[in-house]
C-alpha atoms as a PDB file:
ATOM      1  CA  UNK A   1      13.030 -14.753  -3.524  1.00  0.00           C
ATOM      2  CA  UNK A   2      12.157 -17.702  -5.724  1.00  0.00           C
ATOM      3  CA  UNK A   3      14.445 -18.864  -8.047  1.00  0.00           C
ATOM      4  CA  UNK A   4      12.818 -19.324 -11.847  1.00  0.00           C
ATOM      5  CA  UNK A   5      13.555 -21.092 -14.424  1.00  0.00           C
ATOM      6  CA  UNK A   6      14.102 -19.543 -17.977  1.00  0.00           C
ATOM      7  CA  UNK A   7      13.631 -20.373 -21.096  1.00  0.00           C
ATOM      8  CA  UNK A   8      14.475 -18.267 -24.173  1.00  0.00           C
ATOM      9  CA  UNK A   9      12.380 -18.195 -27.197  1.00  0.00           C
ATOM     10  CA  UNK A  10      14.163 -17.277 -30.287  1.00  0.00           C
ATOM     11  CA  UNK A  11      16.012 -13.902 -29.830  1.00  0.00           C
ATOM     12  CA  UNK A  12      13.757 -12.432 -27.799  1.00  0.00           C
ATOM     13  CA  UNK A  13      13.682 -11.538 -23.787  1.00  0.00           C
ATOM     14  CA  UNK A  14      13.975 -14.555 -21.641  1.00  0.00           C
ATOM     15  CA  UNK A  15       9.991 -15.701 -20.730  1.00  0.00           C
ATOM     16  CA  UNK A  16       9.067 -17.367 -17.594  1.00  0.00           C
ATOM     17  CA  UNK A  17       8.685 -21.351 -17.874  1.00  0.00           C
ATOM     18  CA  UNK A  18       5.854 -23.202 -16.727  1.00  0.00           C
ATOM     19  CA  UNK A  19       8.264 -25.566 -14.268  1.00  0.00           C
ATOM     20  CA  UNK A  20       7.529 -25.221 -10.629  1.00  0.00           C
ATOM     21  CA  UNK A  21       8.850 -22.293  -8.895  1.00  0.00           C
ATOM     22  CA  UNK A  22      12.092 -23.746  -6.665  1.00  0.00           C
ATOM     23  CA  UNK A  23      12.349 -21.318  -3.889  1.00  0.00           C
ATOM     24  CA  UNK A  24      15.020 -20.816  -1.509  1.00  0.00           C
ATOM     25  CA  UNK A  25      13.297 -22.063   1.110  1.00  0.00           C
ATOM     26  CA  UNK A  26      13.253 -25.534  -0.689  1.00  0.00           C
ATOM     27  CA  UNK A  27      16.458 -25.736  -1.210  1.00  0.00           C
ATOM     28  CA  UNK A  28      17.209 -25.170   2.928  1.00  0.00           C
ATOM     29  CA  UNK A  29      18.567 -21.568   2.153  1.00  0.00           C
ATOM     30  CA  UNK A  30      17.330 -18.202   3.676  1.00  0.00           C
ATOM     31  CA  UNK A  31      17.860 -14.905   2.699  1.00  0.00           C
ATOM     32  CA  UNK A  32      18.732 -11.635   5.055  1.00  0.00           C
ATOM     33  CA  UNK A  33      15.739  -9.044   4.376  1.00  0.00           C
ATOM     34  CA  UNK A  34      18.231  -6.102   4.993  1.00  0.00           C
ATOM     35  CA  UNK A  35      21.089  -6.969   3.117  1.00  0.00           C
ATOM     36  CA  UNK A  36      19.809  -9.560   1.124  1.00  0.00           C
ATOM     37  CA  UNK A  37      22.795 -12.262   1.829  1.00  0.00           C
ATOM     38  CA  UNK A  38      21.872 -15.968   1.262  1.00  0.00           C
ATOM     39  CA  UNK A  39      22.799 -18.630   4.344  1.00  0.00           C
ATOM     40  CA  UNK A  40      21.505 -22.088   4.865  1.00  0.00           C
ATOM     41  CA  UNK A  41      18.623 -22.547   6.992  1.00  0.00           C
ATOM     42  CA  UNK A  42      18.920 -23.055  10.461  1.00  0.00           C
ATOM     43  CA  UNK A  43      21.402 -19.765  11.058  1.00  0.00           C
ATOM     44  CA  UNK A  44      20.571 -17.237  13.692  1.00  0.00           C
ATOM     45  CA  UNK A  45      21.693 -14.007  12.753  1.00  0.00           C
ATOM     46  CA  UNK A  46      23.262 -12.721   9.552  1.00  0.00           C
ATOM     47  CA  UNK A  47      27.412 -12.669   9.477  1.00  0.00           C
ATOM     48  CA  UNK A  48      27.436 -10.185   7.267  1.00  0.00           C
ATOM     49  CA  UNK A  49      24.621  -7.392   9.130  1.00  0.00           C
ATOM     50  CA  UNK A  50      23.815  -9.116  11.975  1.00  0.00           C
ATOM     51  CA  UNK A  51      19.923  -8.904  11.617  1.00  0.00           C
ATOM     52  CA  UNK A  52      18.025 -11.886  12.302  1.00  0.00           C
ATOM     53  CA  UNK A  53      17.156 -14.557   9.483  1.00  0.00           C
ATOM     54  CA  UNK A  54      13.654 -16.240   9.491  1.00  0.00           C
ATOM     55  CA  UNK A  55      12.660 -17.339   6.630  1.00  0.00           C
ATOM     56  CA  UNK A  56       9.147 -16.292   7.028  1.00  0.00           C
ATOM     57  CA  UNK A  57       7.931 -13.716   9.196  1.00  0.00           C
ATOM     58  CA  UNK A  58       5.958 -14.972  11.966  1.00  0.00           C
ATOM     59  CA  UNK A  59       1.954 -13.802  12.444  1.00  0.00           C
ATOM     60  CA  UNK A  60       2.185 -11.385   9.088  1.00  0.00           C
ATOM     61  CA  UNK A  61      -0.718 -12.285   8.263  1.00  0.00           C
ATOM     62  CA  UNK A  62      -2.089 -11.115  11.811  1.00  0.00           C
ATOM     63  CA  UNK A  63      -0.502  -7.711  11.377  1.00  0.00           C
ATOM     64  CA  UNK A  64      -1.529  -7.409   7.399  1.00  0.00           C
ATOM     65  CA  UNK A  65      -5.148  -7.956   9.008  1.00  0.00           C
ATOM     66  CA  UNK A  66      -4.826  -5.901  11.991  1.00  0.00           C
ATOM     67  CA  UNK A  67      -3.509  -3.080  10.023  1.00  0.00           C
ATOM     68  CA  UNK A  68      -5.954  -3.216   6.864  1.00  0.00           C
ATOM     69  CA  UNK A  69      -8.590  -3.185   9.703  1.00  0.00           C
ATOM     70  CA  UNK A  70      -7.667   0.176  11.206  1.00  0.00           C
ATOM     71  CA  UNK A  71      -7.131   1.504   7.817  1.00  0.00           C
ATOM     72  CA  UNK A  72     -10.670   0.461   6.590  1.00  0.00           C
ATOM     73  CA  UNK A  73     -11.797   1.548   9.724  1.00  0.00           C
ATOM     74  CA  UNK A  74     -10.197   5.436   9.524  1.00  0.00           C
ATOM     75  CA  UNK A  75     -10.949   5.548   5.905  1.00  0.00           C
ATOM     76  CA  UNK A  76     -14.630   5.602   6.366  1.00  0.00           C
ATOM     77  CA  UNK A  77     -15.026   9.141   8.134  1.00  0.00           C
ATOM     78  CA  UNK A  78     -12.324  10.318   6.235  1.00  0.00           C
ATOM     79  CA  UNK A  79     -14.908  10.762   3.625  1.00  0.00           C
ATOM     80  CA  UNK A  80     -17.515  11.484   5.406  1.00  0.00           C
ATOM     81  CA  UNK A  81     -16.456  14.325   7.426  1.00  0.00           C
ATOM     82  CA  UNK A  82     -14.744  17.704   6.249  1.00  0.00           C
ATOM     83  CA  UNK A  83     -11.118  17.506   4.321  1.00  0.00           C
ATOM     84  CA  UNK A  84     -10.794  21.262   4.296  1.00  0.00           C
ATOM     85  CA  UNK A  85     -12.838  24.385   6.313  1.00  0.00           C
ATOM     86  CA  UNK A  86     -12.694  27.296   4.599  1.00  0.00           C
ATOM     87  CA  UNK A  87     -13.430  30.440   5.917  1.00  0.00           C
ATOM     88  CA  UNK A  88     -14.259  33.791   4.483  1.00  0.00           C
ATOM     89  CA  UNK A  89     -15.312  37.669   6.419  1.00  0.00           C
ATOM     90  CA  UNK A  90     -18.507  36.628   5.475  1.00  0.00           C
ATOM     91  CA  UNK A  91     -19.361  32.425   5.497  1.00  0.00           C
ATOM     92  CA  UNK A  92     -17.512  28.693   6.018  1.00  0.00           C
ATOM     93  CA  UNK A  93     -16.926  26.230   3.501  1.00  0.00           C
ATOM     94  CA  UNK A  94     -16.623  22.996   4.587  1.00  0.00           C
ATOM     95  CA  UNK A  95     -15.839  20.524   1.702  1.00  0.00           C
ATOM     96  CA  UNK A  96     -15.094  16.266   1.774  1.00  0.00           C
ATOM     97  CA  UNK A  97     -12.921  15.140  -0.634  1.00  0.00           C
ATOM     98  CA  UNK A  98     -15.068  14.079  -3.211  1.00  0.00           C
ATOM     99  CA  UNK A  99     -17.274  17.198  -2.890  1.00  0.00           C
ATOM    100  CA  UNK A 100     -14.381  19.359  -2.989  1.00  0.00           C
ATOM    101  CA  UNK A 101     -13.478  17.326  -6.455  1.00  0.00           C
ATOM    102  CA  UNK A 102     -16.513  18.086  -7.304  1.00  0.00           C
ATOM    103  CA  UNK A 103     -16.317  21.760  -6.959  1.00  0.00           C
ATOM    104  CA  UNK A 104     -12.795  21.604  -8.725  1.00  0.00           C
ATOM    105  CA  UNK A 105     -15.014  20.138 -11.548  1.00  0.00           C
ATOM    106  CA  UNK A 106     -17.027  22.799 -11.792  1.00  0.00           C
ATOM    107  CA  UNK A 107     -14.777  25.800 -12.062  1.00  0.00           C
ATOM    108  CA  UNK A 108     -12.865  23.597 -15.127  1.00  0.00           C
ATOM    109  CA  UNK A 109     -10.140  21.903 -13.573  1.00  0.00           C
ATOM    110  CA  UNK A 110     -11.089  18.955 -14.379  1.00  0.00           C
ATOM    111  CA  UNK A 111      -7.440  17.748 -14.449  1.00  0.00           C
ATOM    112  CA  UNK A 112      -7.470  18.833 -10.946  1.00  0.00           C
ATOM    113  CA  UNK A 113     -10.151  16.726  -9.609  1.00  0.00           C
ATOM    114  CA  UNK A 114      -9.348  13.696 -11.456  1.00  0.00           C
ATOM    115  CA  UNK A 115      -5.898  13.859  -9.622  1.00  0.00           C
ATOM    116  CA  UNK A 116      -7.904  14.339  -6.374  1.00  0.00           C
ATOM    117  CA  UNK A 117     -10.475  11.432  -7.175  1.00  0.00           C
ATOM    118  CA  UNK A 118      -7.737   9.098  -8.084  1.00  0.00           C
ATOM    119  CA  UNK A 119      -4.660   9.675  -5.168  1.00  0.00           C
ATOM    120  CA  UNK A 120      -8.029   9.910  -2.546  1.00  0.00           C
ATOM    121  CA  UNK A 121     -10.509   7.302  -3.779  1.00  0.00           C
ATOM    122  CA  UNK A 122      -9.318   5.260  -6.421  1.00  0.00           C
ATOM    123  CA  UNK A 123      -5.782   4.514  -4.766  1.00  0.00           C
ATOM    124  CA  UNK A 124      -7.066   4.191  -1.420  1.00  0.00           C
ATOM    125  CA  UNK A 125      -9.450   1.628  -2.675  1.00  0.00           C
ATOM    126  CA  UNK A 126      -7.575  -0.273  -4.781  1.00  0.00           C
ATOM    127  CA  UNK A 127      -5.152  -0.712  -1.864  1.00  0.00           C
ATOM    128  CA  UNK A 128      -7.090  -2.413   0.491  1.00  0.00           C
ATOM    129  CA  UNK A 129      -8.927  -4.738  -2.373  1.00  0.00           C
ATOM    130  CA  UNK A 130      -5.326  -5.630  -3.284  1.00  0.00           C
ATOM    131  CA  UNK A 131      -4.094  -6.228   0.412  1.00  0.00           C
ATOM    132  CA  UNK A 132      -7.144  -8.501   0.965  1.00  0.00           C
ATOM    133  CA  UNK A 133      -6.789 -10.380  -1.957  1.00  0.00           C
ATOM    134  CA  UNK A 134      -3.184 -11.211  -1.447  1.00  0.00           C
ATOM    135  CA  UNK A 135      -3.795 -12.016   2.112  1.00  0.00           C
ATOM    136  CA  UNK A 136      -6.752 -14.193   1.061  1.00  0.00           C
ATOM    137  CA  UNK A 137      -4.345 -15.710  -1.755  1.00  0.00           C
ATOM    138  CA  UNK A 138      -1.999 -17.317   0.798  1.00  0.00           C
ATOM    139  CA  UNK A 139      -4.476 -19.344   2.408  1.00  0.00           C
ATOM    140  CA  UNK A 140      -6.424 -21.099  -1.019  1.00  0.00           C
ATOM    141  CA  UNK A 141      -5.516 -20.887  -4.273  1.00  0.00           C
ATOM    142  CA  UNK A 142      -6.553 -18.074  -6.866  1.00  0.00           C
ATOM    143  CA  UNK A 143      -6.059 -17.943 -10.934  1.00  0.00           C
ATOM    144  CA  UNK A 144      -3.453 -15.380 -10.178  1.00  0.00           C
ATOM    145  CA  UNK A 145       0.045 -16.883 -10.545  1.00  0.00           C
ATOM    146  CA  UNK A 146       2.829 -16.443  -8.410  1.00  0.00           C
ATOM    147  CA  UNK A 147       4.864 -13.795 -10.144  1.00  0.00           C
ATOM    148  CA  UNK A 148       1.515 -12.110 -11.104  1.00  0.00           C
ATOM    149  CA  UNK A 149       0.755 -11.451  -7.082  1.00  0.00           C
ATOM    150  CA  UNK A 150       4.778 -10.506  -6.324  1.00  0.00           C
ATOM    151  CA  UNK A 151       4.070  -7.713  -8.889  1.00  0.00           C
ATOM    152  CA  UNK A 152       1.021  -6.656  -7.906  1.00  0.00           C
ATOM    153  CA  UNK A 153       2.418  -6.454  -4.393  1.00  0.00           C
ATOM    154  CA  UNK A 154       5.563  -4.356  -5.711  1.00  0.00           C
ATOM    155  CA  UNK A 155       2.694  -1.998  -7.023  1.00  0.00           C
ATOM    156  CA  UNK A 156       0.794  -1.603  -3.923  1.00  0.00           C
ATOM    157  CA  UNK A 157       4.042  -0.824  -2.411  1.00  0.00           C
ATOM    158  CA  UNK A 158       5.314   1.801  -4.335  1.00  0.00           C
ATOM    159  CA  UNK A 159       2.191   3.716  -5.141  1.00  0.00           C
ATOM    160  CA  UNK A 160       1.125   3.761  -1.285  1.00  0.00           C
ATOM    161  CA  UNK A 161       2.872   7.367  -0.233  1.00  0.00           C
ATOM    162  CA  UNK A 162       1.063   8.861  -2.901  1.00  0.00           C
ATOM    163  CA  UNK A 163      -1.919   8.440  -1.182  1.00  0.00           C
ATOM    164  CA  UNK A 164      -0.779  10.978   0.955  1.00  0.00           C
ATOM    165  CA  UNK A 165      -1.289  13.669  -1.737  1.00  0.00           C
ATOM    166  CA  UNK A 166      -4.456  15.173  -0.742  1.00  0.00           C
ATOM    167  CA  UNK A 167      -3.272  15.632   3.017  1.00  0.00           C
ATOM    168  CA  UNK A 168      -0.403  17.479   1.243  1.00  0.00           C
ATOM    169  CA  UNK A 169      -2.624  19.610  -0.813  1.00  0.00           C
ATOM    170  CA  UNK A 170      -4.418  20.676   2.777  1.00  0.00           C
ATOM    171  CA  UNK A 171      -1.363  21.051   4.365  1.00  0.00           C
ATOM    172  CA  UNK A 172       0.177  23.791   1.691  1.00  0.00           C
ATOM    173  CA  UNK A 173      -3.180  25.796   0.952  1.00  0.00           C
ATOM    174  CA  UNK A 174      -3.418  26.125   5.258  1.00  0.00           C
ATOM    175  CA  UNK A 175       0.270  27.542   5.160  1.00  0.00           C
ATOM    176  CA  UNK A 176      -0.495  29.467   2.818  1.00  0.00           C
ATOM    177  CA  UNK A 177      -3.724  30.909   2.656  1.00  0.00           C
ATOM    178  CA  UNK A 178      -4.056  32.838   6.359  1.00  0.00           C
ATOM    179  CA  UNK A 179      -6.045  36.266   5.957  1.00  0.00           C
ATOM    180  CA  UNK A 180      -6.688  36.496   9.494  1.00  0.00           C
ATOM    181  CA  UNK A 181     -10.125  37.639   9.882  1.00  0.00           C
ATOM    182  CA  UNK A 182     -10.669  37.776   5.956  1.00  0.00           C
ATOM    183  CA  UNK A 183     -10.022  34.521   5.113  1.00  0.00           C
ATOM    184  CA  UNK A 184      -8.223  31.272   5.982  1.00  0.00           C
ATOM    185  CA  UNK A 185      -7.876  27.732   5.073  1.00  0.00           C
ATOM    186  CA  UNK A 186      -7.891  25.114   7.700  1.00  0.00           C
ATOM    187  CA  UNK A 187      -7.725  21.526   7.636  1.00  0.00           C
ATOM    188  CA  UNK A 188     -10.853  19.484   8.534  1.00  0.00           C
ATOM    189  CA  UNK A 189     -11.181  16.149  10.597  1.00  0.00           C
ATOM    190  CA  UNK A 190     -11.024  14.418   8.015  1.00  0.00           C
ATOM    191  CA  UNK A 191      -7.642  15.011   7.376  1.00  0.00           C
ATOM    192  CA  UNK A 192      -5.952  13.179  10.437  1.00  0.00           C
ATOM    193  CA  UNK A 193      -8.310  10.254  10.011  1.00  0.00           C
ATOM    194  CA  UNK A 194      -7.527  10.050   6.115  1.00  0.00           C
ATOM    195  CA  UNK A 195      -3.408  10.168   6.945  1.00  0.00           C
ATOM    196  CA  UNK A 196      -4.277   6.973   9.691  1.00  0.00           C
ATOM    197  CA  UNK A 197      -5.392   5.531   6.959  1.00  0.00           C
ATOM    198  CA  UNK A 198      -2.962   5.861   4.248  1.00  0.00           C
ATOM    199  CA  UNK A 199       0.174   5.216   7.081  1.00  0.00           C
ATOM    200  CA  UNK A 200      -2.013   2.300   7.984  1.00  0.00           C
ATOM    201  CA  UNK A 201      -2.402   0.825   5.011  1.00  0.00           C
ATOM    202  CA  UNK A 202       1.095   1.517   4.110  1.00  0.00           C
ATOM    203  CA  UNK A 203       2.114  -0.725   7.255  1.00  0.00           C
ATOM    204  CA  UNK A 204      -0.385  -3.495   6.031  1.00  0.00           C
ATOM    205  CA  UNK A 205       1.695  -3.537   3.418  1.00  0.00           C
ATOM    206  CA  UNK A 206       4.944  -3.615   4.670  1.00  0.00           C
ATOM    207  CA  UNK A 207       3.936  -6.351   6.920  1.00  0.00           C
ATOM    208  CA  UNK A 208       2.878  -8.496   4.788  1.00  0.00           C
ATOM    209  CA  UNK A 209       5.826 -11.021   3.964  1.00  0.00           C
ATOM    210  CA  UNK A 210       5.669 -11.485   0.223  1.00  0.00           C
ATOM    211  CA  UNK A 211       7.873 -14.879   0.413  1.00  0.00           C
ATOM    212  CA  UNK A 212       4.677 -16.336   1.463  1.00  0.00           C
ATOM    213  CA  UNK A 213       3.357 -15.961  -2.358  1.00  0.00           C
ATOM    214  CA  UNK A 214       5.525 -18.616  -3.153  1.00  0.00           C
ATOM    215  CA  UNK A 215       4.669 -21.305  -0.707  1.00  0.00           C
ATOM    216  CA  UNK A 216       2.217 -23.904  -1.422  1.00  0.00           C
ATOM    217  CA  UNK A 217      -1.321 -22.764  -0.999  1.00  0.00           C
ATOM    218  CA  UNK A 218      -1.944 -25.949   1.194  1.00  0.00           C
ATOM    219  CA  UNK A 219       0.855 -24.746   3.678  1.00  0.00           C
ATOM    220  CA  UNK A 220      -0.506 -22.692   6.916  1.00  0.00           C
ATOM    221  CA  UNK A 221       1.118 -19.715   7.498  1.00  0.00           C
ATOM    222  CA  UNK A 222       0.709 -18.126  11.250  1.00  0.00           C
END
């Protein structure tokens, strides 16, 4: 974690100065990503956990790329093939996410289908745009500062599991909703590929080694 300089302006809340960012690294320190114990660079292992200290991961970058990749890759028939197969005495209903949305819509939940459209598509989406562009961010340098990227990492982070909403939705109204030969609600293939994607996405993520963002963009990172 880099260590910033404030400044504070009147009596308000300390702002961030425009000094350069001193980092831990720079100052021949690393930090224990479990336990978050400082030691000076060059130590093995952590006294205090025992986990290994590096003071950047290794090939994240590879991973971040290798992950986002499958993602992408599981995301794109997740949309185009069924979410959820419905079946009545009489017909199937076979509806993708943003057709069943759609047919939320129409019946006047439209509260529904925006929380549909935004944990399936809009979330999803943003997720690998942001992934990219912080992976793309380490390697030349962007108008984004520094503590700008760390939080928009923190936010693709926490808002990654609810991705997973719409597999949840499928998952209760299957449970629920068995009529034997009336009717029955079954999940489509689209939702295994659609949970790849979200779990890999979420690893992308958690690959990714966000000390990077504070390196020099000129520095090569493996």
């Amino acid at each position: 974690m880099p260590l910033v300089d404030l400044e504070i302006i009147g009596q308000g809340s300390p702002q961030v100065s425009d000094q350069p960012v001193v980092t831990a690294r720079s100052r021949g320190l690393v930090a224990c990503t479990r336990c978050t114990r400082v030691w000076p660079m060059g130590q093995d292992f952590c006294s205090r956990c025992g986990s290994a200290l590096v003071s950047r991961h290794t090939r994240s970058l590879q991973r971040v790329w290798a992950w986002w990749a499958m993602g992408l890759i599981c995301y794109v028939p997740a949309n185009i093939y069924p979410m959820l197969r419905t079946r009545t005495l009489f017909m199937t209903d076979e509806s993708t996410i943003i057709g069943g949305a759609v047919e939320i819509a129409r019946h006047g939940s439209f509260g529904v289908a925006a929380i549909i459209l935004i944990a399936s598509v809009l979330i999803p989406v943003g997720k690998f745009i942001a992934i990219a562009y912080l992976a793309l961010s380490l390697r030349r340098k962007v108008s984004m500062s520094s503590h700008a990227r760390h939080k928009l990492y923190e936010v693709v982070e926490f808002i990654g599991r609810w991705s997973m909403i719409d597999v949840f939705v499928v998952a209760i109204l299957s449970s629920l909703v068995q009529l034997s030969a009336v009717a029955s609600i079954n999940p489509g293939p689209a939702a295994i590929t659609f949970a790849l994607s979200v779990i890999f996405t979420m690893l992308a993520a958690l690959s990714f080694d966000p000390r990077m963002i504070w390196d020099n963009p000129e520095e090569s990172h493996p």
